[in-house]
N, C-alpha and C. Protein backbone atom coordinates (compact mmCIF):
# COMPACT_ATOMS: atom_id res chain seq x y z
N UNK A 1 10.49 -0.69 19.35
CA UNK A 1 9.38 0.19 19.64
C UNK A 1 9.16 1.18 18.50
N UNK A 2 10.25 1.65 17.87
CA UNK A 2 9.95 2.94 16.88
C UNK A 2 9.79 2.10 15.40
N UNK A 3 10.29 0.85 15.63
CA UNK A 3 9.57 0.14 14.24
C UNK A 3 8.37 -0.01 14.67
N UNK A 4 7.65 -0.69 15.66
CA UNK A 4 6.05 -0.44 15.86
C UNK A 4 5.55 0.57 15.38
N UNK A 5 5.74 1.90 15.99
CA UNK A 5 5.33 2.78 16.12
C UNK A 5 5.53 3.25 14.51
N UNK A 6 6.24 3.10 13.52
CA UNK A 6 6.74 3.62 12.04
C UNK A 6 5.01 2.53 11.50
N UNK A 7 5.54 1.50 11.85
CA UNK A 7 4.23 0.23 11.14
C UNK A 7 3.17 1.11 11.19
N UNK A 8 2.44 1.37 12.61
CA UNK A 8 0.99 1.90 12.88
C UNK A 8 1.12 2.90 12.51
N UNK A 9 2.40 3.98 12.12
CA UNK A 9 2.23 5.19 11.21
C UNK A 9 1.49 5.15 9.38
N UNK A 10 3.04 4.28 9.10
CA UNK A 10 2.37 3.63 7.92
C UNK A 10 1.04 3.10 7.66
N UNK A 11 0.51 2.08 8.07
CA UNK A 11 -0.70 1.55 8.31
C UNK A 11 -1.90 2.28 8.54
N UNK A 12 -2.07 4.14 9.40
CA UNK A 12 -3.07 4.46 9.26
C UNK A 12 -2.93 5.31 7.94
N UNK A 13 -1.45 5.57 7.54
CA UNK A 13 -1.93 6.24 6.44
C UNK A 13 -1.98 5.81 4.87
N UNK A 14 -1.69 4.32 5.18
CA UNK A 14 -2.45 3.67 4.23
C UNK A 14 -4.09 3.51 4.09
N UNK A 15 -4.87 3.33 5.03
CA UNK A 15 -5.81 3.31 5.68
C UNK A 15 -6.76 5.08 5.18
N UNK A 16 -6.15 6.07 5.51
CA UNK A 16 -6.33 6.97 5.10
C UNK A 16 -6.15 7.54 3.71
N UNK A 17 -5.24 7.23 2.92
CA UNK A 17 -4.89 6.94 1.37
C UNK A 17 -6.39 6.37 1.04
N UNK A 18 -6.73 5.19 1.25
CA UNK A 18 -7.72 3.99 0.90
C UNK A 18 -9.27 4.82 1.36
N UNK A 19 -8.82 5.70 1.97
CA UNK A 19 -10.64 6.20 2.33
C UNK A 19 -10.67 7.71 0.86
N UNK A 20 -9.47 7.92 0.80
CA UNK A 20 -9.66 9.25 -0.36
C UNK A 20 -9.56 8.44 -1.48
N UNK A 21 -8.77 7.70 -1.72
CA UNK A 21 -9.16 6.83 -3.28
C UNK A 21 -10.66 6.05 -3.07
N UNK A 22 -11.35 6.05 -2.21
CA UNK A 22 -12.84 5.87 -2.00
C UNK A 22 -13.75 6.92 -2.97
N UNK A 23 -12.73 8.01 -2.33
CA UNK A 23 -13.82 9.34 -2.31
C UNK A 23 -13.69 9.94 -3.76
N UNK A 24 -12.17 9.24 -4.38
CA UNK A 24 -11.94 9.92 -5.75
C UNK A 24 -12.77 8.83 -6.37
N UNK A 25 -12.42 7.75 -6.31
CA UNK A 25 -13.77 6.63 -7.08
C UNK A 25 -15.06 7.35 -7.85
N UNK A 26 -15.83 7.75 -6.50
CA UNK A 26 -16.90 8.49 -6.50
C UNK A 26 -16.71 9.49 -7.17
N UNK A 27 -15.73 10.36 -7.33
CA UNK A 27 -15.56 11.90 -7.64
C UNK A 27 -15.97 11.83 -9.43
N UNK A 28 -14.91 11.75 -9.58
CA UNK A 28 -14.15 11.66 -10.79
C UNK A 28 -13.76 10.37 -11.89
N UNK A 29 -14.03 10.17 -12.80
CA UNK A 29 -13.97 9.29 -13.98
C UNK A 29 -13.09 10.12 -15.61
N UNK A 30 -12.36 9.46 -15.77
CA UNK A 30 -11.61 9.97 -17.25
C UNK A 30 -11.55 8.36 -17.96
N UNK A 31 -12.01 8.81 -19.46
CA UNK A 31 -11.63 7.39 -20.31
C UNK A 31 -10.07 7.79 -20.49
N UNK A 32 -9.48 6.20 -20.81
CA UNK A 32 -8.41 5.79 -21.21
C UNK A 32 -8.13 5.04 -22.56
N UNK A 33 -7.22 5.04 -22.94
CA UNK A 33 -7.22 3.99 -23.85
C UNK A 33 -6.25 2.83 -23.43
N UNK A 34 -6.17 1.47 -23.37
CA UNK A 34 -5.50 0.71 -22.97
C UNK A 34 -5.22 -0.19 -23.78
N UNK A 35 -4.19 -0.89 -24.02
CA UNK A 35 -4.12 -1.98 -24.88
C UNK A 35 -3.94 -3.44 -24.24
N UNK A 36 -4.97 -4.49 -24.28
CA UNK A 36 -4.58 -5.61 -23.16
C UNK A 36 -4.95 -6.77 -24.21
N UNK A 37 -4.41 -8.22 -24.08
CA UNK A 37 -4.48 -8.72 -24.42
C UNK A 37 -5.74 -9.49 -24.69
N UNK A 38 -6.00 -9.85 -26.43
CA UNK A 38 -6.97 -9.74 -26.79
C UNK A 38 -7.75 -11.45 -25.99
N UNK A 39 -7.32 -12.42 -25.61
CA UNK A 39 -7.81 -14.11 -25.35
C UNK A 39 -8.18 -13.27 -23.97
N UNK A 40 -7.40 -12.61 -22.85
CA UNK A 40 -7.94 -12.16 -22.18
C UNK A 40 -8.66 -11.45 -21.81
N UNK A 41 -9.05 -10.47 -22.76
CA UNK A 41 -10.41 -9.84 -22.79
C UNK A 41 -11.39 -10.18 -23.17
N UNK A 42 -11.42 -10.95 -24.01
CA UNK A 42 -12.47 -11.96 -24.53
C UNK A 42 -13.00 -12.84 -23.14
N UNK A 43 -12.23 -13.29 -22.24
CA UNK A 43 -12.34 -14.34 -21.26
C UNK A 43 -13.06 -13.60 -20.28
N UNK A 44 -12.44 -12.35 -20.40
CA UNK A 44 -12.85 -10.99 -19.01
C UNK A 44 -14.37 -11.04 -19.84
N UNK A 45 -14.72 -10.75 -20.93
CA UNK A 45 -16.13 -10.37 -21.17
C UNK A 45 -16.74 -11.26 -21.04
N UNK A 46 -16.12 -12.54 -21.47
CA UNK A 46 -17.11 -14.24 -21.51
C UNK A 46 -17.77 -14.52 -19.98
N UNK A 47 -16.37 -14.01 -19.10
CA UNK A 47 -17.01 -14.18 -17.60
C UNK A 47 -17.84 -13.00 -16.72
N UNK A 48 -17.94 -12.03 -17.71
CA UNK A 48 -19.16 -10.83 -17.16
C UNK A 48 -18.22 -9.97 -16.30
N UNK A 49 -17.40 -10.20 -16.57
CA UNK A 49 -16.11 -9.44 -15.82
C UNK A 49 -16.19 -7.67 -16.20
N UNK A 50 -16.27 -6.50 -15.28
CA UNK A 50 -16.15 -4.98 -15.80
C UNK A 50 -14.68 -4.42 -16.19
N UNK A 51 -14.29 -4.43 -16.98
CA UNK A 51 -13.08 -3.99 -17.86
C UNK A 51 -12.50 -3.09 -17.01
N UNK A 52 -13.31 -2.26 -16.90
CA UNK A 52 -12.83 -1.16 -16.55
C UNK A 52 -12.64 -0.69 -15.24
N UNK A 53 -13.50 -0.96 -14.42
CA UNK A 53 -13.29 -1.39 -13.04
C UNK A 53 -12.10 -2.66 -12.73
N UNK A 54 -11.81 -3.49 -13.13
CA UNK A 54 -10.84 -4.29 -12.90
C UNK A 54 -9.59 -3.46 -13.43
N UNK A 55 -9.46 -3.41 -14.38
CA UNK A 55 -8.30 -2.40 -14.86
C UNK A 55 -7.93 -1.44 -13.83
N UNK A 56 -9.09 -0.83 -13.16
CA UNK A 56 -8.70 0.68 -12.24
C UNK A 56 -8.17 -0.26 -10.94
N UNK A 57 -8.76 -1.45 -10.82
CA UNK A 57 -8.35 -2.27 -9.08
C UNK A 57 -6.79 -2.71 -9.31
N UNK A 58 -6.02 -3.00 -10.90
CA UNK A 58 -5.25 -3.22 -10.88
C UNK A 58 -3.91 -1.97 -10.85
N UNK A 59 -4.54 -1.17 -11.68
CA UNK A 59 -3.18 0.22 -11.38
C UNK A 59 -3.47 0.51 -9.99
N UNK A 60 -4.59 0.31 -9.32
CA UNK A 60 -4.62 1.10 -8.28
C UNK A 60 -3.45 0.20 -6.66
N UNK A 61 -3.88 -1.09 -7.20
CA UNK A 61 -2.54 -1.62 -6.40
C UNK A 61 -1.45 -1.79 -6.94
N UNK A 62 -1.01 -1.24 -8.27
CA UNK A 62 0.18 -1.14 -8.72
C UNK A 62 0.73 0.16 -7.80
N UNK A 63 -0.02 1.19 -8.09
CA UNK A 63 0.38 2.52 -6.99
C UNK A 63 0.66 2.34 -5.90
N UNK A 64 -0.19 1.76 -4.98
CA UNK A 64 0.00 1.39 -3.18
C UNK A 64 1.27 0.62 -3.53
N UNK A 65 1.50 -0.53 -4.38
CA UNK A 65 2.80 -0.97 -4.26
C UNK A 65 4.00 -0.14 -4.24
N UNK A 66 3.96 0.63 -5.46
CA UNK A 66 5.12 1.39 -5.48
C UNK A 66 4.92 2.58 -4.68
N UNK A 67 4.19 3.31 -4.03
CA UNK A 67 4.19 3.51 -2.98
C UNK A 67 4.87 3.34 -1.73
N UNK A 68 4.20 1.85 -1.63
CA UNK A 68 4.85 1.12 -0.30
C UNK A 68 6.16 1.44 -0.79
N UNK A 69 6.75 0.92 -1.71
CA UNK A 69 8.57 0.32 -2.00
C UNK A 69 8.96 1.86 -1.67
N UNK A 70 8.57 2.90 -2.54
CA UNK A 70 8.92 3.94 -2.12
C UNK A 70 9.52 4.66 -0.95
N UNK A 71 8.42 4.77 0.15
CA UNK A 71 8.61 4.83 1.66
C UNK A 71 9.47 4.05 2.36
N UNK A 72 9.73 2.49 2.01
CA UNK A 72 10.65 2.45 2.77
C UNK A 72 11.79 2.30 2.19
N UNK A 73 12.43 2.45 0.40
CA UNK A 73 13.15 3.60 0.27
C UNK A 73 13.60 4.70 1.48
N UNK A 74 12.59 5.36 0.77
CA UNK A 74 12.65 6.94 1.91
C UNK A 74 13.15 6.36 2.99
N UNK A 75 12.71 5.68 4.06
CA UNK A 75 12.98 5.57 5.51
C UNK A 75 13.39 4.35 5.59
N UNK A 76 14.43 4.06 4.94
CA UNK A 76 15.20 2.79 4.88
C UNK A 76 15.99 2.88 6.23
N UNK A 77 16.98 4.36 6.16
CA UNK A 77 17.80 4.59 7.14
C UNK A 77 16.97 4.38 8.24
N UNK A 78 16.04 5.46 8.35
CA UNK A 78 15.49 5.39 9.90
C UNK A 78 15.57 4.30 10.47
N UNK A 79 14.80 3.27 9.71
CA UNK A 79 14.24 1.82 10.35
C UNK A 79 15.36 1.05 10.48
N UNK A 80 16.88 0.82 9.56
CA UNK A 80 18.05 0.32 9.92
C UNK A 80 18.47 0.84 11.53
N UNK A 81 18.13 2.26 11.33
CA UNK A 81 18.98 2.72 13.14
C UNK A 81 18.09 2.27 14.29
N UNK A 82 17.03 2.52 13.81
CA UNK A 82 15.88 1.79 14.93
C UNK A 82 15.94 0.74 15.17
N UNK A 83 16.93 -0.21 14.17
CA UNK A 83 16.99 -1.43 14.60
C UNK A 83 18.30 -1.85 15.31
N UNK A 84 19.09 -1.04 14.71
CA UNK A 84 20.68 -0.91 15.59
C UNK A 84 20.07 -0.73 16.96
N UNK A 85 19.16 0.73 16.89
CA UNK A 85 19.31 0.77 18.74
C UNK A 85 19.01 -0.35 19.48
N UNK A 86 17.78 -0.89 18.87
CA UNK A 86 17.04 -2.04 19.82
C UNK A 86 17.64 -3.35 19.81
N UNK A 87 18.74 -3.59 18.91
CA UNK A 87 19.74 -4.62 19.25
C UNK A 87 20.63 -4.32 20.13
N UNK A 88 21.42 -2.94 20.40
CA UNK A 88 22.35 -2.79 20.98
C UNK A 88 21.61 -2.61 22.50
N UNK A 89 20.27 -2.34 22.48
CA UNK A 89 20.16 -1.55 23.72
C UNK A 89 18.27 -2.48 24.62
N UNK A 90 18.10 -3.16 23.61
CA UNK A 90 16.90 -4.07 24.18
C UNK A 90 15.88 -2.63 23.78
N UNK A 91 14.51 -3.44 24.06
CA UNK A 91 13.08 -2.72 23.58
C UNK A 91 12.89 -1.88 24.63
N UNK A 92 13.08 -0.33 24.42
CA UNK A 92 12.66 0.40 25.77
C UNK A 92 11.29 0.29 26.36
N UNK A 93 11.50 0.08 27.74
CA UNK A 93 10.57 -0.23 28.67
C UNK A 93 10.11 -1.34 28.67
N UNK A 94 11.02 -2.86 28.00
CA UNK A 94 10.36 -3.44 28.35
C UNK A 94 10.54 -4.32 29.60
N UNK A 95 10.79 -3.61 30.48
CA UNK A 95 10.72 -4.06 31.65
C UNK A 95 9.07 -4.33 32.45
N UNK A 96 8.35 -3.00 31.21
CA UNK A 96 7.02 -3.03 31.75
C UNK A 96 5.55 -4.10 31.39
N UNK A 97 6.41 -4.85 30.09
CA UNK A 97 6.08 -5.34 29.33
C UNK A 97 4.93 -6.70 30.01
N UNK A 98 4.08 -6.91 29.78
CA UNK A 98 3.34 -8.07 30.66
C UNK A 98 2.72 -9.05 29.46
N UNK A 99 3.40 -9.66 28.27
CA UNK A 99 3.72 -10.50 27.59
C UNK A 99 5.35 -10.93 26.66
């Protein structure tokens, strides 16, 4: 149950993360300089591909990744004991359970 309940924690505030990197999208723009490989940029421009927008979709799930790894880092323990209990002790309430 408290791993459920950790998931749908996680999950809205990924969800919520994803509506403010919406809003920074919109906000705010800074150039960069990047260095990427030249056959593939050539290929990115040949196919009408936006550099720069693809570039930002890729750090930007580099972040949520390490992100994610992060957190459950962080709450590695929790979710190990949450899982001790519910082995040692079955899913509370599910007696009420109607699947």
């Amino acid at each position: 149950m408290r791993i459920s309940c950790a998931h749908m924690f996680h999950t809205c505030l990924c969800r919520d993360r994803a509506m403010q990197a919406t809003k920074r999208k919109e906000s705010s723009r800074k150039a960069a300089n990047l260095s990427l490989d030249s056959a593939l940029l050539e290929e990115a421009r040949a196919l009408g591909i936006n550099i720069s927008r693809s570039a930002e979709a890729g750090i930007a799930e580099a972040v949520k990744q390490h992100k994610r790894a992060r957190w459950l880092r962080e709450n590695a323990s929790a979710l190990a004991s949450s899982n001790e209990y519910v082995e040692a002790n079955g899913l509370p309430l599910s007696r009420y359970r109607q699947f």
